[in-house]
Protein backbone atom coordinates (compact mmCIF):
# COMPACT_ATOMS: atom_id res chain seq x y z
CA UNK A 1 29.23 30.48 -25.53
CA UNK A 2 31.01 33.85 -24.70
CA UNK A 3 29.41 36.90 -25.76
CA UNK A 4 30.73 38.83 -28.33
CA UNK A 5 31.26 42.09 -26.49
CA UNK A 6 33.45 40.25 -24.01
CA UNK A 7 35.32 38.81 -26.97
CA UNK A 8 35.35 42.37 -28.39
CA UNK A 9 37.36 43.45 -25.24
CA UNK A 10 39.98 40.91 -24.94
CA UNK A 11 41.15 41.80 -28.42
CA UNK A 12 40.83 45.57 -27.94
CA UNK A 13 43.59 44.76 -24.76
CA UNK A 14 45.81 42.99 -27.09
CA UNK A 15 45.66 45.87 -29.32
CA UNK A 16 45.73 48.18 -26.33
CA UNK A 17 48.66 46.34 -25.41
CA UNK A 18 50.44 46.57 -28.62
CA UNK A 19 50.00 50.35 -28.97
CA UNK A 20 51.24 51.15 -25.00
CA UNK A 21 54.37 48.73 -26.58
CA UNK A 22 54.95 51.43 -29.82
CA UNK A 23 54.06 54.13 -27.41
CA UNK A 24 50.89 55.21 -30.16
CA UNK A 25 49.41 57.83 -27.90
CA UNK A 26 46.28 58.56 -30.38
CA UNK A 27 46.01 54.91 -30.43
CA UNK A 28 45.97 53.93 -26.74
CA UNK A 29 43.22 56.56 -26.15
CA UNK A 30 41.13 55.23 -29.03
CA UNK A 31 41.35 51.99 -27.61
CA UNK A 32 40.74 53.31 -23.98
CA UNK A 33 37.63 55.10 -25.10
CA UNK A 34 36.10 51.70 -26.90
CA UNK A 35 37.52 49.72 -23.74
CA UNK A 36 35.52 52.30 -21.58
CA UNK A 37 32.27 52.27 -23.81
CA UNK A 38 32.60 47.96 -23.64
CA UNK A 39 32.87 48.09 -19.93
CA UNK A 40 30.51 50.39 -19.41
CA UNK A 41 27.93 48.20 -21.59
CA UNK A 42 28.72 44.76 -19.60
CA UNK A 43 29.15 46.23 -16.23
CA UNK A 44 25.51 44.99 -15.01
CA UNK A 45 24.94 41.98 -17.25
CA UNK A 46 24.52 38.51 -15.89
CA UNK A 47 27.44 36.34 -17.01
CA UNK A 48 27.79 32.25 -17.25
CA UNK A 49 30.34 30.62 -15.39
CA UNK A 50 32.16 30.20 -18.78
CA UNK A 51 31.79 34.30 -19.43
CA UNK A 52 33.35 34.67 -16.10
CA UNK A 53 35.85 32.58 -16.59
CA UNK A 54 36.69 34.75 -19.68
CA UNK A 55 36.13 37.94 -17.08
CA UNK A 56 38.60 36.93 -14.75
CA UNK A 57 41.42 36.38 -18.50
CA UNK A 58 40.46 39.93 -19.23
CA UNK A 59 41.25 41.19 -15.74
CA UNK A 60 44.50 39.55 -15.65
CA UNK A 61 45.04 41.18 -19.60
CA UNK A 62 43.81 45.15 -18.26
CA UNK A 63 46.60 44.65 -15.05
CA UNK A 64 48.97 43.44 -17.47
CA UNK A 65 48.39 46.49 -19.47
CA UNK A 66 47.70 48.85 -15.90
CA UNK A 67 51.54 47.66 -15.50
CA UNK A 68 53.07 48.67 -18.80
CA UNK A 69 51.11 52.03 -18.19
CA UNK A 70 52.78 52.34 -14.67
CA UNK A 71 56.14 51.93 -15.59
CA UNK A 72 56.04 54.43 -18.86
CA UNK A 73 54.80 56.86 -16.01
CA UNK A 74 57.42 55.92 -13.95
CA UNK A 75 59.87 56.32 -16.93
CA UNK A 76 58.31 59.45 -18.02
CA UNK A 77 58.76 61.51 -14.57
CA UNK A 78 62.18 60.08 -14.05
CA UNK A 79 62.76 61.74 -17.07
CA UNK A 80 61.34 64.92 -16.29
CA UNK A 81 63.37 65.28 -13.09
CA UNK A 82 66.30 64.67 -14.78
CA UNK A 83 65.83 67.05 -16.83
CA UNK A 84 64.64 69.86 -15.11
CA UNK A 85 67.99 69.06 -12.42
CA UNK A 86 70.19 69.10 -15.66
CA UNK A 87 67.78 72.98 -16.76
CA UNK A 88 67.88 73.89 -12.80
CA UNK A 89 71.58 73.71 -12.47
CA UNK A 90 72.52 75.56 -15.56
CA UNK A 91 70.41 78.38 -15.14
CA UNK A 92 71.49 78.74 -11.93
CA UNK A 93 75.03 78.02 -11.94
CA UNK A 94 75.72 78.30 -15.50
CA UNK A 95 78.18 76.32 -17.69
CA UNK A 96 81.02 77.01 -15.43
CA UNK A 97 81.26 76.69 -11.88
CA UNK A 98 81.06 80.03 -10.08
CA UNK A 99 83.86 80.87 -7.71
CA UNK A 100 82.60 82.33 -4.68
CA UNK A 101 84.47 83.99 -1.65
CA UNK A 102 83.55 82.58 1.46
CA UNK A 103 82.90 85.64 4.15
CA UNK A 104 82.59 85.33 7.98
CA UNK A 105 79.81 86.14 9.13
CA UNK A 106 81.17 86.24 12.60
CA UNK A 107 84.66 87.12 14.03
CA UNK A 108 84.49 84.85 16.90
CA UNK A 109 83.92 81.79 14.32
């Protein structure tokens, strides 16, 4: 039979899952703090080959979720370098383009 913390944590990924999905920020660090506490709990308990067999599910569940985490990152700081190109430009060009008189700096050129 599987313990019931490890049972605890599969569902808490699903509902980890769900709230990286809605983007719920209050929820995914609830979650993360209960997932943490859980972990932190089983991390030097003895398991049966059936409880690790259950481990190794809720590994592959937390990459899943490691992955949906990685690319809102991703989509967050392509984002942010957008926009700060789109804020660099204007305030330093403006709205219009600035017309500019090129000057030698040479005579021989």
């Amino acid at each position: 039979m599987v313990r019931k913390e490890l049972l605890e944590l599969k569902e808490i990924l699903e509902k980890e899952k769900d709230a990286l999905m809605n983007g719920a920020v209050e929820e995914i660090l609830r979650w993360a703090s209960y997932k943490a506490r859980l972990a932190n709990y089983l991390k030097d308990k003895e398991f049966t080959p059936e409880e690790e067999k259950f481990l190794k599910e809720i590994a592959d569940i937390n990459e899943r979720n490691k992955k949906i985490i990685e690319a809102g990152l991703n989509f967050v700081e392509e984002a942010y370098k957008f926009l700060t190109q789109i804020l660099y430009e204007r305030e330093f060009y403006g709205k219009r383009a600035v017309k500019m008189n090129p000057q030698l700096l040479s005579k021989s050129a």
